[in-house]
Protein backbone atom coordinates (compact mmCIF):
# COMPACT_ATOMS: atom_id res chain seq x y z
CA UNK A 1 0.00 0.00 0.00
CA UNK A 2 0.82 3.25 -1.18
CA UNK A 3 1.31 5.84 1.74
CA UNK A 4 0.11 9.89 1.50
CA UNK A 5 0.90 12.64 3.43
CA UNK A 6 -2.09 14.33 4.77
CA UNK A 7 -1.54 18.47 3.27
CA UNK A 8 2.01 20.25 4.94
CA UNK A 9 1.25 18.65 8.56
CA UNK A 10 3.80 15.59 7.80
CA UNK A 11 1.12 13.05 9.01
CA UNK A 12 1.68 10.25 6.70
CA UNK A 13 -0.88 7.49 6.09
CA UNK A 14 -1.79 4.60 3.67
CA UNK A 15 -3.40 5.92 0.59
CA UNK A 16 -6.84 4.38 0.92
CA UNK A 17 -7.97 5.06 5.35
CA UNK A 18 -10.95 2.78 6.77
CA UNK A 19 -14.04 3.70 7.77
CA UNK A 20 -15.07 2.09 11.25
CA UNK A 21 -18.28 3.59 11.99
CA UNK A 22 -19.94 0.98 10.68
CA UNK A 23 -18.46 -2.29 12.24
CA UNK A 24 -20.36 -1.34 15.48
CA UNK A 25 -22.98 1.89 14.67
CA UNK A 26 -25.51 2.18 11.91
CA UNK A 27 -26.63 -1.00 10.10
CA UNK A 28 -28.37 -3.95 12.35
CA UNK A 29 -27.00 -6.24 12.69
CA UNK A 30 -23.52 -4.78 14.02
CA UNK A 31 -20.25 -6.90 13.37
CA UNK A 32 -19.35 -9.34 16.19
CA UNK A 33 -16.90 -8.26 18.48
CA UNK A 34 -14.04 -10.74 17.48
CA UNK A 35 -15.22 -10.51 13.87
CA UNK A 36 -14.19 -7.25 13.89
CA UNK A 37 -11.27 -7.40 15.43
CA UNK A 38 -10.04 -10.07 13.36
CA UNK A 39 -11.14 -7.63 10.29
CA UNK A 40 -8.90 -5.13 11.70
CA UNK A 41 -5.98 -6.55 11.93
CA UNK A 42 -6.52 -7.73 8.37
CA UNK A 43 -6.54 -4.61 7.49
CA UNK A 44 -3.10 -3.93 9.01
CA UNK A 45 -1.67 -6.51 7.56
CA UNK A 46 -2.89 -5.18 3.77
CA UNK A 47 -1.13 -2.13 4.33
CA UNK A 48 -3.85 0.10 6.05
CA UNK A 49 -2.69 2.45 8.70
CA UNK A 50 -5.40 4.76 8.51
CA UNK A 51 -8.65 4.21 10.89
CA UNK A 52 -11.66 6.55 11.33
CA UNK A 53 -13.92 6.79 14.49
CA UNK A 54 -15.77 8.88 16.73
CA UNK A 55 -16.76 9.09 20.51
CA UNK A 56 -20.65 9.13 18.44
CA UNK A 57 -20.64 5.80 16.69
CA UNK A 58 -22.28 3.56 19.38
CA UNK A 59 -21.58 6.12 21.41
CA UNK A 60 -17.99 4.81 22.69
CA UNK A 61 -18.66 0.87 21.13
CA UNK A 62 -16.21 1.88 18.36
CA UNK A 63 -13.63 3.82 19.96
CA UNK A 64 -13.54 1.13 22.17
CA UNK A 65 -13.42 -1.52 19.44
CA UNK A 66 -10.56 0.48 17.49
CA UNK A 67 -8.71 0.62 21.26
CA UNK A 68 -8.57 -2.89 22.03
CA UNK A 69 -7.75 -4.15 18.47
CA UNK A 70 -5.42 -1.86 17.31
CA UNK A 71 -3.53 -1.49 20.89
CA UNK A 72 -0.83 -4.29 19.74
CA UNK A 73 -0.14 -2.29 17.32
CA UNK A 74 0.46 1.19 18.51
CA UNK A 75 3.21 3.29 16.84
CA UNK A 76 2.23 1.73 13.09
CA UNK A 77 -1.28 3.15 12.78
CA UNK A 78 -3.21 6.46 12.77
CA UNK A 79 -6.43 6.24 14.88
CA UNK A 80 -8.32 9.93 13.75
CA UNK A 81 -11.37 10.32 16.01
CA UNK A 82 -14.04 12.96 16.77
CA UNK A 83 -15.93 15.37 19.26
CA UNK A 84 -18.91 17.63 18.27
CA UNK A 85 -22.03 16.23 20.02
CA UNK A 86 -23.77 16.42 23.13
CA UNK A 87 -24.62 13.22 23.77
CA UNK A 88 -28.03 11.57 25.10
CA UNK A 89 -28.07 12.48 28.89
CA UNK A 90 -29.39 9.03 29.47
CA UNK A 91 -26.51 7.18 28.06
CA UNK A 92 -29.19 5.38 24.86
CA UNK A 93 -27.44 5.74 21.32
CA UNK A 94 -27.65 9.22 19.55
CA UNK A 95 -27.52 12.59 20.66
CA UNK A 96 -29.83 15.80 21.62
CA UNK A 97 -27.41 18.06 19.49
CA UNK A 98 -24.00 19.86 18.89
CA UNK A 99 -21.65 20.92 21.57
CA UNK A 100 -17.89 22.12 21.06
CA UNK A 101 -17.62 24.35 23.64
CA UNK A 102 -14.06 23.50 25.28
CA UNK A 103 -15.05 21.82 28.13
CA UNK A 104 -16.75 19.75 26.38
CA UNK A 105 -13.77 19.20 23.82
CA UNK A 106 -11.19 18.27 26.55
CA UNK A 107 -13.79 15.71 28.05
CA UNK A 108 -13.99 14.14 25.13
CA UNK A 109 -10.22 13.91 24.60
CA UNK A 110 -9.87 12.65 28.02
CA UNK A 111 -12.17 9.88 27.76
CA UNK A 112 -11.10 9.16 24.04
CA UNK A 113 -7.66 8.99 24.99
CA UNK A 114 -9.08 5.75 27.34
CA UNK A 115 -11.09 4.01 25.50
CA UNK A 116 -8.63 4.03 22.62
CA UNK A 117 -5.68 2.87 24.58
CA UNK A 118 -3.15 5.83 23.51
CA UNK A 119 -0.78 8.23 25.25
CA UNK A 120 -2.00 10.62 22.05
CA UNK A 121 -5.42 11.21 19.46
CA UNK A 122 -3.50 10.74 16.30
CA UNK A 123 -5.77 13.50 14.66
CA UNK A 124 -9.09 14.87 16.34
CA UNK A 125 -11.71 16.01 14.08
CA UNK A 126 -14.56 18.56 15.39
CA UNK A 127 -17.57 16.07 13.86
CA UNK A 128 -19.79 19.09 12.97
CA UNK A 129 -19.46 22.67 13.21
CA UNK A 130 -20.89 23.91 15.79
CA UNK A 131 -22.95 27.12 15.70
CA UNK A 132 -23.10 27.97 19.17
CA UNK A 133 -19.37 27.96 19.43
CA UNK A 134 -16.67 30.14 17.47
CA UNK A 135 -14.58 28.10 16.04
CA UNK A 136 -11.53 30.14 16.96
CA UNK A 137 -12.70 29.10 20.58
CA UNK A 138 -12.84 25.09 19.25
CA UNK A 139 -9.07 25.52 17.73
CA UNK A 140 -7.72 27.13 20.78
CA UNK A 141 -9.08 24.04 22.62
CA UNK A 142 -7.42 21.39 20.53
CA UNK A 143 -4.72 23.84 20.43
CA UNK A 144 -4.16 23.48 24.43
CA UNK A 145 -4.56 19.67 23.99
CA UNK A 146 -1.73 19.48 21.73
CA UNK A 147 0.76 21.43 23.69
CA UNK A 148 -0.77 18.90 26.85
CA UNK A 149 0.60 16.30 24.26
CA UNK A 150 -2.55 14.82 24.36
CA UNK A 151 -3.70 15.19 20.43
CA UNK A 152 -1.11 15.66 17.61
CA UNK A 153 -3.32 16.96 14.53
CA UNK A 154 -6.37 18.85 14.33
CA UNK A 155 -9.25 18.40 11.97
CA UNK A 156 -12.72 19.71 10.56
CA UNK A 157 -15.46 17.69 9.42
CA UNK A 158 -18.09 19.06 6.67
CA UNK A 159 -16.70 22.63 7.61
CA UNK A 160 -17.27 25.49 4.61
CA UNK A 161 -14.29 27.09 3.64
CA UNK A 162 -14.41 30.56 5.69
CA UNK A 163 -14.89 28.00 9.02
CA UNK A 164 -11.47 26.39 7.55
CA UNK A 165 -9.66 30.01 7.04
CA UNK A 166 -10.57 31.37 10.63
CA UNK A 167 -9.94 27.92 12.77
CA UNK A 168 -6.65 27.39 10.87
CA UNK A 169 -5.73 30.86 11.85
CA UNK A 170 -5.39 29.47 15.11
CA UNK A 171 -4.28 26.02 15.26
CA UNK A 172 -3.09 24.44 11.92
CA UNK A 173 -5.60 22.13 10.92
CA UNK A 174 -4.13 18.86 9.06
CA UNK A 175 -7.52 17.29 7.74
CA UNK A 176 -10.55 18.68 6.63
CA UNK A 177 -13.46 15.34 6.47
CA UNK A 178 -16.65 15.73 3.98
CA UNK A 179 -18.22 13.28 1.56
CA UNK A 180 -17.23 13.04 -1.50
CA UNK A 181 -17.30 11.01 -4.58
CA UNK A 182 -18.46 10.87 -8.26
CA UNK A 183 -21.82 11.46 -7.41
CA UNK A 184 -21.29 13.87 -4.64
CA UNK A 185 -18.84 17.02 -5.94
CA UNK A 186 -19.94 19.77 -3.86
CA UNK A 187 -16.44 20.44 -1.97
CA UNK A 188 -14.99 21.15 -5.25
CA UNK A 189 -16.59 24.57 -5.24
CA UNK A 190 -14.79 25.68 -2.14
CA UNK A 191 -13.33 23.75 0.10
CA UNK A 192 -11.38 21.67 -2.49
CA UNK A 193 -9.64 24.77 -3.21
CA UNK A 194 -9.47 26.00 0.53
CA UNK A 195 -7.41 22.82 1.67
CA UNK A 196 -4.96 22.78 -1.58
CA UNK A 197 -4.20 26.59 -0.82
CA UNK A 198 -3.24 26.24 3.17
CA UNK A 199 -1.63 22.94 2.83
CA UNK A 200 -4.94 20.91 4.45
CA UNK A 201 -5.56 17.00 3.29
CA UNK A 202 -8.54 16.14 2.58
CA UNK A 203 -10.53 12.43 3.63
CA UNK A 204 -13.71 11.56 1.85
CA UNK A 205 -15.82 9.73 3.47
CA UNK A 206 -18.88 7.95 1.71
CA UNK A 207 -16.43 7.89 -1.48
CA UNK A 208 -18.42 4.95 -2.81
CA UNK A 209 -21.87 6.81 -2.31
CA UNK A 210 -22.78 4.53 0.68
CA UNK A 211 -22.14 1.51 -1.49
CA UNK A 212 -23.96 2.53 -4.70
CA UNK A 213 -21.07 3.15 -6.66
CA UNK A 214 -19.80 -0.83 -6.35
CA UNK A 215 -22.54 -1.27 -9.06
CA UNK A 216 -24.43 -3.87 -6.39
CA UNK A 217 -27.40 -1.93 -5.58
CA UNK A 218 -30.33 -2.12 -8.22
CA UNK A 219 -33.64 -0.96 -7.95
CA UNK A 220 -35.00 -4.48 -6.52
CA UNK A 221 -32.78 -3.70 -3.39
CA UNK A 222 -34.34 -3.31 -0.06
CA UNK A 223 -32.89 -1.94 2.54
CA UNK A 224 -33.26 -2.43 6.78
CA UNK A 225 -35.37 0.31 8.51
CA UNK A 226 -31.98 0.39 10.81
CA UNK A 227 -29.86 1.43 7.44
CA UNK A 228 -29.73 5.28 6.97
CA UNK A 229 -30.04 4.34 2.97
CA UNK A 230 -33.48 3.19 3.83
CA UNK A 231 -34.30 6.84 4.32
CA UNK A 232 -32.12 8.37 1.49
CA UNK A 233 -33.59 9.78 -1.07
CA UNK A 234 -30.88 8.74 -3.29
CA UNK A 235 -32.23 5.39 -2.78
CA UNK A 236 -35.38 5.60 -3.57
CA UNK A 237 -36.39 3.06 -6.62
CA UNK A 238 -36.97 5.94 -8.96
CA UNK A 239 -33.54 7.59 -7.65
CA UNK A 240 -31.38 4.05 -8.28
CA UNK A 241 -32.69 3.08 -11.91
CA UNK A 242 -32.36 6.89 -12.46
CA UNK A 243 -28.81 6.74 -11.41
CA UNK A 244 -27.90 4.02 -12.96
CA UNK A 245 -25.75 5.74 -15.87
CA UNK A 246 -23.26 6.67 -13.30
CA UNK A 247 -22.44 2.93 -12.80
CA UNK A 248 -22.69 2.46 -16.78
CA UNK A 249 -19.59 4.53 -16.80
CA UNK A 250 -17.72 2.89 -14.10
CA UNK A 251 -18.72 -0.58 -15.42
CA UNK A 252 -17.33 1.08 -18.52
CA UNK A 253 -14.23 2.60 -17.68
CA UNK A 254 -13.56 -0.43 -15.21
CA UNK A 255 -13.46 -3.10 -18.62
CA UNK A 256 -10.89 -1.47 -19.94
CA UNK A 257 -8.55 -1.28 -16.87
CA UNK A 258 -9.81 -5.16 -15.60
CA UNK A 259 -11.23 -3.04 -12.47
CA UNK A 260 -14.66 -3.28 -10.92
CA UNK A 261 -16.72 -0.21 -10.70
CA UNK A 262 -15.53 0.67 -6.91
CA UNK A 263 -12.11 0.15 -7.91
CA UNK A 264 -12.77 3.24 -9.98
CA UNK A 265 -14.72 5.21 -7.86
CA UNK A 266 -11.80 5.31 -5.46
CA UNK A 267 -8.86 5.27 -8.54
CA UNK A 268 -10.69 8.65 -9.62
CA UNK A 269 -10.67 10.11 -6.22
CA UNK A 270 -6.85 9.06 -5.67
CA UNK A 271 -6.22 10.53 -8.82
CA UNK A 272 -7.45 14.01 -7.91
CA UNK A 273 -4.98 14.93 -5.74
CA UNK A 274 -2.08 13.50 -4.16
CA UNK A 275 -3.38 14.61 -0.32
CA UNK A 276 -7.14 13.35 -0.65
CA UNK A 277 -7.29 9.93 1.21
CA UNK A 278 -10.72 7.98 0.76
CA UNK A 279 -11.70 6.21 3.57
CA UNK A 280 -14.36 3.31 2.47
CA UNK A 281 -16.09 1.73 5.29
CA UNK A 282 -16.16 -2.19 5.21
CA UNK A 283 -17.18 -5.07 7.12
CA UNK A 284 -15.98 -7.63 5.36
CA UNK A 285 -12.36 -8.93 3.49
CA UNK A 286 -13.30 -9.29 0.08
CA UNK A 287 -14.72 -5.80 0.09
CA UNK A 288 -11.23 -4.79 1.93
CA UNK A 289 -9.44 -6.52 -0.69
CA UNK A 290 -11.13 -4.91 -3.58
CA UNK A 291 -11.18 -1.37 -2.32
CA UNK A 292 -7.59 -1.78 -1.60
CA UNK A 293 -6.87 -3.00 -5.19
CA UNK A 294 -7.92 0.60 -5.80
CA UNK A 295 -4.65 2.02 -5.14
CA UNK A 296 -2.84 0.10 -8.27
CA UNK A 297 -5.50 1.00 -10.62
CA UNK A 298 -3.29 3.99 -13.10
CA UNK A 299 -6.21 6.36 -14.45
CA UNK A 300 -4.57 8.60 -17.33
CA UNK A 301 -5.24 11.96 -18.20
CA UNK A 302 -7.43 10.39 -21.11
CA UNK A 303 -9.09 8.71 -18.67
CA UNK A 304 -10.23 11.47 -16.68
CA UNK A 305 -11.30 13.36 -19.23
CA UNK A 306 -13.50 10.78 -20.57
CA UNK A 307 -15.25 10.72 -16.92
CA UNK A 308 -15.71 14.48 -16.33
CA UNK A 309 -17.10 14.24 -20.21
CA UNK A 310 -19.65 11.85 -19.37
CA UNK A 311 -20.57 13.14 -15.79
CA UNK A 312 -21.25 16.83 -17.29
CA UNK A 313 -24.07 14.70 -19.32
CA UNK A 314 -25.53 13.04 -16.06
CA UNK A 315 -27.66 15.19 -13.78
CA UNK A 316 -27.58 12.91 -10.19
CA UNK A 317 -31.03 12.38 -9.24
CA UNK A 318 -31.85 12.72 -5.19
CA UNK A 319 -30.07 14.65 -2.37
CA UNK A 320 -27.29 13.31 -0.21
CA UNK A 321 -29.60 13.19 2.77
């Protein structure tokens, strides 16, 4: 595996991250315990030294899952993880809405710093921005943490551009988070442009549009009432056979470099830019395998061109949420 430095902040990872949210948080039902720690040290051993949690994914059951099976291993992996929400005073999954105010932030660190078995957060991400809070206030926070030596990099997740300018006025920040993917191009406008300017990486998350760019989803799919795509509108039946040209070109593009159509969807996004690192969730090895094959899939300038042609003529029906 390929590794990337994340912008100017020297944090180098492996190309392609993974998503952990979902091994424990989400879908029903959740990934058994040793499953998943099995799955993660799989993962090591393919080259990944990138993992992605947050206090908010169970809450704790995945920074706690990340802890235990990745504590072996500590000094060859990057554990990012995140603060942002006020969680549910009585302790049942899901929260009652945003808080970075920072108190908050160091309690979170604190009790990260625990339940992931490190001396240091690798790179803490505030998980939304927080309206209540100025984010020069949030950055001075993490700031003090990482002069405590208790977090080395700072991130943003889904933050607009001007959010980026004024918190990395303060404390560097090394990561900016947001979906993206073929389907979903809005940081492009902004942001895109925002990170490549002050030296920022960027991590897409969803870069295989919650699994509908593997080309697996059709419109006789059903989905759990416990799966967020269930209430998606970009999986609606209407939305998925509507869609389905997007995965015509993959499909397409994927024949003529003997890659499947997620191999593509993440070869395009590695392709963009040498400090974007996807991170595609997965709960299982041959989805590992294949997202990692990813990495030695060589997209040409011809290439690209032939996608951005064909996306200009494809108007994505459905909104992201």
């Amino acid at each position: 595996m390929q590794k990337r430095t994340l912008g100017k902040s020297g944090l180098e990872v492996s190309a392609l991250g993974l998503g952990c949210m979902r091994m424990t948080f989400a879908d029903k039902p959740i990934g058994d315990k040793a499953a998943m720690i099995a799955f993660l040290h799989a993962a090591v051993d393919r080259g990944i030294t990138f993992f992605d949690t947050a206090e908010v994914y169970g809450p704790f059951t995945n920074e706690e899952l990340v802890g235990e099976a990745l504590a072996p291993l500590r000094g060859q992996v990057v554990i990012a993880t995140k603060f942002g929400f006020q969680l549910n005073a009585d302790g049942s999954p899901g929260w009652s809405g945003l808080n970075s105010r920072p108190e908050r932030i160091k309690q979170v660190a604190e009790a990260s710093l625990k339940r992931l078995k490190v001396e240091a957060i690798d790179l803490f991400y505030q998980h939304r921005v927080d309206p209540n809070v100025p984010i020069e206030d949030v950055a001075g926070a993490v700031k003090e943490l990482i002069e405590a030596g208790k977090v080395k990099h700072f991130g943003l997740s889904e933050a607009p551009a001007e959010i980026i300018r004024r918190a990395h006025t303060v404390q560097p920040v090394t990561a900016l988070q947001s979906e993206y993917s073929l389907w979903w191009r809005t940081p492009e406008e902004e942001v895109l442009p925002t990170c490549e300017e002050l030296g920022i990486g960027f991590v897409p998350y969803s870069p295989l549009g919650r699994g509908y760019l593997t080309g697996k989803i059709d419109e006789n799919t059903t989905f759990d009432s416990s799966d967020i795509r269930s209430r998606n509108p970009r999986f609606t039946q209407e939305a998925i056979k509507a869609n389905q040209a997007v995965i015509d070109l993959l499909t397409r593009i994927g024949e003529q470099k003997q890659a499947t159509p997620a191999q593509i969807a993440l070869a395009w996004l590695l392709a963009r830019s040498p400090w974007i690192v996807p991170i595609p969730g997965s709960r299982k090895i041959e989805r590992l395998e294949e997202n990692i094959g990813a990495a030695n899939v060589d997209l040409t300038e011809g290439d690209l061109r032939e996608i951005e042609s064909a996306m200009s003529n494809i108007t994505v029906l459905g909104d992201r949420y």
